[in-house]
Protein backbone atom coordinates (compact mmCIF):
# COMPACT_ATOMS: atom_id res chain seq x y z
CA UNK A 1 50.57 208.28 239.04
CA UNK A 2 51.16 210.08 242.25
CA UNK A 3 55.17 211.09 242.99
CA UNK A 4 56.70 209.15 245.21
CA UNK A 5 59.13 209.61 247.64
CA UNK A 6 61.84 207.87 246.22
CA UNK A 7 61.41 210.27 242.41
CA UNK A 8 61.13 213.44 245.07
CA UNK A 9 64.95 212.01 246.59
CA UNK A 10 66.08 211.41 242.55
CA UNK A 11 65.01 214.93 241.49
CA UNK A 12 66.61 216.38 244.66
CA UNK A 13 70.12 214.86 244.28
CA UNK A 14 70.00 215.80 240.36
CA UNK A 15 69.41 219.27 241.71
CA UNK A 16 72.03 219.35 244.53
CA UNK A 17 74.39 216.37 244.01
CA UNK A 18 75.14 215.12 247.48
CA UNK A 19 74.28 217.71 249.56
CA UNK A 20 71.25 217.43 251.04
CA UNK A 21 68.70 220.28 251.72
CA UNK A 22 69.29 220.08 255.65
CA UNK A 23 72.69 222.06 254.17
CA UNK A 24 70.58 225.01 253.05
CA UNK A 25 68.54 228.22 254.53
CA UNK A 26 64.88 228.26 254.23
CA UNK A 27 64.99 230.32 251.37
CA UNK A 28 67.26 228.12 249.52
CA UNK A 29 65.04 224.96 250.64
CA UNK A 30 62.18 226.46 248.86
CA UNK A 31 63.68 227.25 245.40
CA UNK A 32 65.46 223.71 245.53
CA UNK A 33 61.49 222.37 246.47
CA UNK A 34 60.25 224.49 244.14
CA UNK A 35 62.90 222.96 240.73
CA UNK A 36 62.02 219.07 242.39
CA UNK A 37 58.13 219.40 242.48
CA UNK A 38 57.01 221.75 240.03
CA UNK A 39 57.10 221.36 236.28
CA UNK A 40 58.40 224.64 235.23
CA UNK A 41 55.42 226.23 234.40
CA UNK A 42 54.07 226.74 237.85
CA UNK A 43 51.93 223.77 237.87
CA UNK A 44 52.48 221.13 240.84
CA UNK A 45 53.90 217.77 238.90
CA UNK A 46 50.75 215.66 240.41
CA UNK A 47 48.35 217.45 239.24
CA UNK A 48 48.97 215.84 235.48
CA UNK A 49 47.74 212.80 236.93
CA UNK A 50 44.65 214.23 238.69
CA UNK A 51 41.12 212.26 238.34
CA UNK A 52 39.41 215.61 237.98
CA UNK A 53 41.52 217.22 235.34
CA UNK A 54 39.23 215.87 232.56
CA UNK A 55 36.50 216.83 234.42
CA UNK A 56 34.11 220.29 234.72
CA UNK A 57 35.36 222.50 237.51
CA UNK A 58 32.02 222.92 238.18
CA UNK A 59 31.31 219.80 239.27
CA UNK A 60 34.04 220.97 242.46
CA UNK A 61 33.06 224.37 242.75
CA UNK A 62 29.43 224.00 242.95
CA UNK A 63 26.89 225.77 245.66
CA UNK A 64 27.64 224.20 249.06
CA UNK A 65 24.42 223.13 249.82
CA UNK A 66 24.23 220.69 246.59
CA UNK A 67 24.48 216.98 248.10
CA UNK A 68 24.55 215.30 244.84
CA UNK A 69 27.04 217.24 243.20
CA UNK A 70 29.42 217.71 246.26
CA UNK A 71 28.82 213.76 246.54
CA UNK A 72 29.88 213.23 242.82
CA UNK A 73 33.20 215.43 242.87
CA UNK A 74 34.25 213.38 246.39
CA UNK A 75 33.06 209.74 244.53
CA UNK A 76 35.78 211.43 241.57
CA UNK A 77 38.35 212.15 244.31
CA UNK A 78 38.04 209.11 246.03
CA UNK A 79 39.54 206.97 242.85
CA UNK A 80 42.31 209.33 242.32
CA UNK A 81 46.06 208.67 242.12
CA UNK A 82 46.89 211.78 243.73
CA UNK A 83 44.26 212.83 246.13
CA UNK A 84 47.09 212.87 248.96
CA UNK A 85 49.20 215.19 247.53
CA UNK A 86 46.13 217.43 245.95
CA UNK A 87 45.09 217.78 249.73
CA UNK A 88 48.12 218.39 251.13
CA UNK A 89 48.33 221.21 248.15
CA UNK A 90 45.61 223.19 248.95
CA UNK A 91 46.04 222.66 252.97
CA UNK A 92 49.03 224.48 252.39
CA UNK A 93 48.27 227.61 250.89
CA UNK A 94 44.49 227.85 250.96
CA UNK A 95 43.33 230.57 253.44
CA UNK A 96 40.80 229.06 256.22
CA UNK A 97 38.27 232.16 255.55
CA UNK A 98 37.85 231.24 252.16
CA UNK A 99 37.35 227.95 251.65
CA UNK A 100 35.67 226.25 249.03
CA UNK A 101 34.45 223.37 247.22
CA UNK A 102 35.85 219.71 247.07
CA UNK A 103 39.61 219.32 246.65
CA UNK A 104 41.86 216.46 247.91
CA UNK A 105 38.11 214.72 248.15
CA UNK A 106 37.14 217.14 251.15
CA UNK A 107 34.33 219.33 251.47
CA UNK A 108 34.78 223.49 252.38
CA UNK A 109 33.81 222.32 255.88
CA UNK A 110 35.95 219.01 256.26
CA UNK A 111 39.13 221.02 255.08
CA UNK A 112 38.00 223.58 257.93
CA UNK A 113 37.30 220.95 260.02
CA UNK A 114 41.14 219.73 259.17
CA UNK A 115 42.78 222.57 259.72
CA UNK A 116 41.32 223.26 263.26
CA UNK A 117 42.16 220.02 264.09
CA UNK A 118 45.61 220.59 262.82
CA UNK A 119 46.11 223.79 264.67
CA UNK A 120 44.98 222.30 267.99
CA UNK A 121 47.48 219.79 267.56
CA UNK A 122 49.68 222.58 266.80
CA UNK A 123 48.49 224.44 269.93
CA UNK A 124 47.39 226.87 267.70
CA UNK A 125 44.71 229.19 266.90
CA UNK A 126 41.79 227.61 264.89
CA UNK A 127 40.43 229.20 262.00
């Protein structure tokens, strides 16, 4: 079951009441974020509901140029509750350079592809 956006607004009003985080610094923004997404141990709340969390990392993390396997993890990805928010994840703290394997149902060198494309948008500088 993937978190929706109306749980997200629940959690954040049982951590600040009324408030609102447009009330708050950056810093503050990201502790609040921080109490409303994650379970307490460090882990990010959708990834209890992942497709792949059964599964052999290997299957993921497996040599680049294996079709079939690469193939498998994305047909894995593709059914999951939470591919959205596993993408969005790992687009946010992944660094371009090291990219690897299928997560969020992307390849190494669609998630490249992605954040280029991003970054253009951006007018940024590609990685």
């Amino acid at each position: 079951m993937s978190v929706t956006a109306e749980t997200v607004l629940r959690r954040v009003r049982g951590v600040l009441g009324s408030a609102g985080l447009e009330r708050l610094d950056p810093g503050a923004t990201w502790v609040i974020l921080g109490k409303v997404l994650f379970d307490g141990h460090g882990i990010p709340d959708w990834h209890h509901h992942a497709a792949c969390r059964q599964q052999d990392p290997e299957l993921f993390f497996t040599d680049p140029s294996d079709a079939q396997q690469i193939q498998t993890a994305k047909r894995i990805c593709a059914g999951c509750p939470v591919r959205s928010a596993c993408l969005a994840d790992v687009m946010a703290w992944e660094q371009p350079s090291s990219r690897y394997g299928v997560v969020g149902g992307l390849s190494a060198e669609e998630r490249r592809q992605l954040h280029r494309t991003r970054q253009s948008a951006k007018g940024g500088e590609a990685a």
